[in-house]
Protein backbone atom coordinates (compact mmCIF):
# COMPACT_ATOMS: atom_id res chain seq x y z
CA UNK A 1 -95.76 -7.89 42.88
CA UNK A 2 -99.20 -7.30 41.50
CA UNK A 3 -101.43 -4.32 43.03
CA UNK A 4 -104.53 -6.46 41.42
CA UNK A 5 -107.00 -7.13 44.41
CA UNK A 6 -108.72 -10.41 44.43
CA UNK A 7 -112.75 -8.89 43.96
CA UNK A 8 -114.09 -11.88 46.70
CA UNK A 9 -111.22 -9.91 48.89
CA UNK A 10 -112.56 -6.22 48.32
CA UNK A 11 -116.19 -7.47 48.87
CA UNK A 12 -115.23 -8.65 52.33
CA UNK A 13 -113.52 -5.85 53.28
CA UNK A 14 -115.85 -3.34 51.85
CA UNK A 15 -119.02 -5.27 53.84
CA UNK A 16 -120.39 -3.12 56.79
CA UNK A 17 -120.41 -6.54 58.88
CA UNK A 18 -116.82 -7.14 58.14
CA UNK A 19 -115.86 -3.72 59.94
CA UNK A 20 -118.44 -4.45 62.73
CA UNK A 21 -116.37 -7.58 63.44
CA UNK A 22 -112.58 -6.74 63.33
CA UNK A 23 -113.95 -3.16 65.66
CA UNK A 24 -116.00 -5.86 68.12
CA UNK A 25 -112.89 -8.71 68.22
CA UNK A 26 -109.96 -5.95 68.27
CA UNK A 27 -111.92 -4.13 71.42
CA UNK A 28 -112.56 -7.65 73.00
CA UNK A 29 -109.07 -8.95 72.71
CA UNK A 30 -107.15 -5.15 73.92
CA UNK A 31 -110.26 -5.38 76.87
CA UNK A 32 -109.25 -9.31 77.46
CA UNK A 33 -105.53 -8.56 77.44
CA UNK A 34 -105.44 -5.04 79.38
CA UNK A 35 -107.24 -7.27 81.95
CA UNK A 36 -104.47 -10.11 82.04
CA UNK A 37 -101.71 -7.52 81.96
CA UNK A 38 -103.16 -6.06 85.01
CA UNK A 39 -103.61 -9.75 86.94
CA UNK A 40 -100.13 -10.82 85.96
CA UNK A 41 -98.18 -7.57 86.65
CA UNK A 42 -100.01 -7.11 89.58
CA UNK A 43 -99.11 -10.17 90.73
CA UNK A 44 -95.49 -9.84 89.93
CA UNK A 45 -95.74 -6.81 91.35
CA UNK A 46 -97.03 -8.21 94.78
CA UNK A 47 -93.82 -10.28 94.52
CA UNK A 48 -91.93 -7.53 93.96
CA UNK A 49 -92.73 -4.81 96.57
CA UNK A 50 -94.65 -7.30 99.27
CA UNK A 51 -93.39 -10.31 99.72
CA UNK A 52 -94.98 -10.01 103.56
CA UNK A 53 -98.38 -10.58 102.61
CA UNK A 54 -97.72 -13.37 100.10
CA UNK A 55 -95.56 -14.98 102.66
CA UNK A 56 -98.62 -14.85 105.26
CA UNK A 57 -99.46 -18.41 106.72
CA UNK A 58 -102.94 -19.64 105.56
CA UNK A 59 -104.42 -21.07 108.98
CA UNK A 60 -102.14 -23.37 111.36
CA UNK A 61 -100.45 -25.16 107.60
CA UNK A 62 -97.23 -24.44 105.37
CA UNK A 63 -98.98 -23.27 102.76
CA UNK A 64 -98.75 -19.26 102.16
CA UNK A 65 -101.21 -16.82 100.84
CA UNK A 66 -99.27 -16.72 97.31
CA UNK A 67 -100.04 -19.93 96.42
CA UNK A 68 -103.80 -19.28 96.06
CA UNK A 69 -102.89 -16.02 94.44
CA UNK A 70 -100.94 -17.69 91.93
CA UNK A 71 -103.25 -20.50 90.97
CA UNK A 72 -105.90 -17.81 90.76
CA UNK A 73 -103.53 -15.96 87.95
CA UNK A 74 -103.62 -19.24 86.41
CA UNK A 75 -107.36 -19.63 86.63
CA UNK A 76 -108.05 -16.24 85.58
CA UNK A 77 -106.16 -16.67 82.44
CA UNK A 78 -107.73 -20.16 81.44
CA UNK A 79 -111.41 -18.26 81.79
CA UNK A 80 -110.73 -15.63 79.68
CA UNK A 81 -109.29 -17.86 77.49
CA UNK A 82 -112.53 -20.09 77.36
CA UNK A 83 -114.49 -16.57 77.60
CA UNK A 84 -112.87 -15.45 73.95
CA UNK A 85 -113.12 -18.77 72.55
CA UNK A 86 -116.74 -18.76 72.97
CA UNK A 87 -117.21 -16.05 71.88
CA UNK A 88 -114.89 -16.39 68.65
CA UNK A 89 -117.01 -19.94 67.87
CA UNK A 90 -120.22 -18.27 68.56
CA UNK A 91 -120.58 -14.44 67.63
CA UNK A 92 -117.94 -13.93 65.53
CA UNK A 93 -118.50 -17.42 63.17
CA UNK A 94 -121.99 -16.31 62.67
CA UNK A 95 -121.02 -13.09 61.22
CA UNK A 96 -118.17 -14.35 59.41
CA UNK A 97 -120.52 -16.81 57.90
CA UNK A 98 -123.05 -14.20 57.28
CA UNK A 99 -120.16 -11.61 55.60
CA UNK A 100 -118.95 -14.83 53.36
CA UNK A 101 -122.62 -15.73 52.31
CA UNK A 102 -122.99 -11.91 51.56
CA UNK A 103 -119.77 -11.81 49.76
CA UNK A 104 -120.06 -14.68 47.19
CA UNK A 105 -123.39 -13.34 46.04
């Protein structure tokens, strides 16, 4: 195994943009996932340790108070999915397109 670094490689890694992104996507994606580990589990944890309220009746029907709860869990995920992919296609493609422009000078 060579310890021979591709020079297109160090440039990208040495640009100041380059840092700027993996510090701005690795802080979105712990904030995106500390906030679906706190939806889900609290949601299990509902389940878990009050089954009561989730079994509550919503008006004079069959259907209980979990079932919105869970399709919001399920909502809640797709948005901050669609919330990181835009971001991903628009703020962090421009400056990966800006750090690759940069780099192949």
């Amino acid at each position: 195994m060579s310890d021979i670094q591709d020079p297109m490689v160090a440039r990208i890694e040495a640009h100041p943009d380059y840092q700027a992104l993996k510090r701005k996507r690795n802080g979105f994606g712990w904030t995106l996932t500390i906030l679906m580990l706190v939806v889900y589990y609290g949601f299990i944890g509902l389940i878990a340790f009050d089954k009561a309220f989730l079994a509550q009746p919503i008006g004079d029907g069959v259907t209980s108070l979990g079932i919105p709860i869970a399709f919001g869990v399920i909502v809640f995920t797709i948005a901050i999915t669609g919330l990181y992919v835009r971001r991903a296609n628009g703020e962090y493609d421009r400056l990966t397109a800006r750090i690759l422009e940069d780099a192949a000078r």
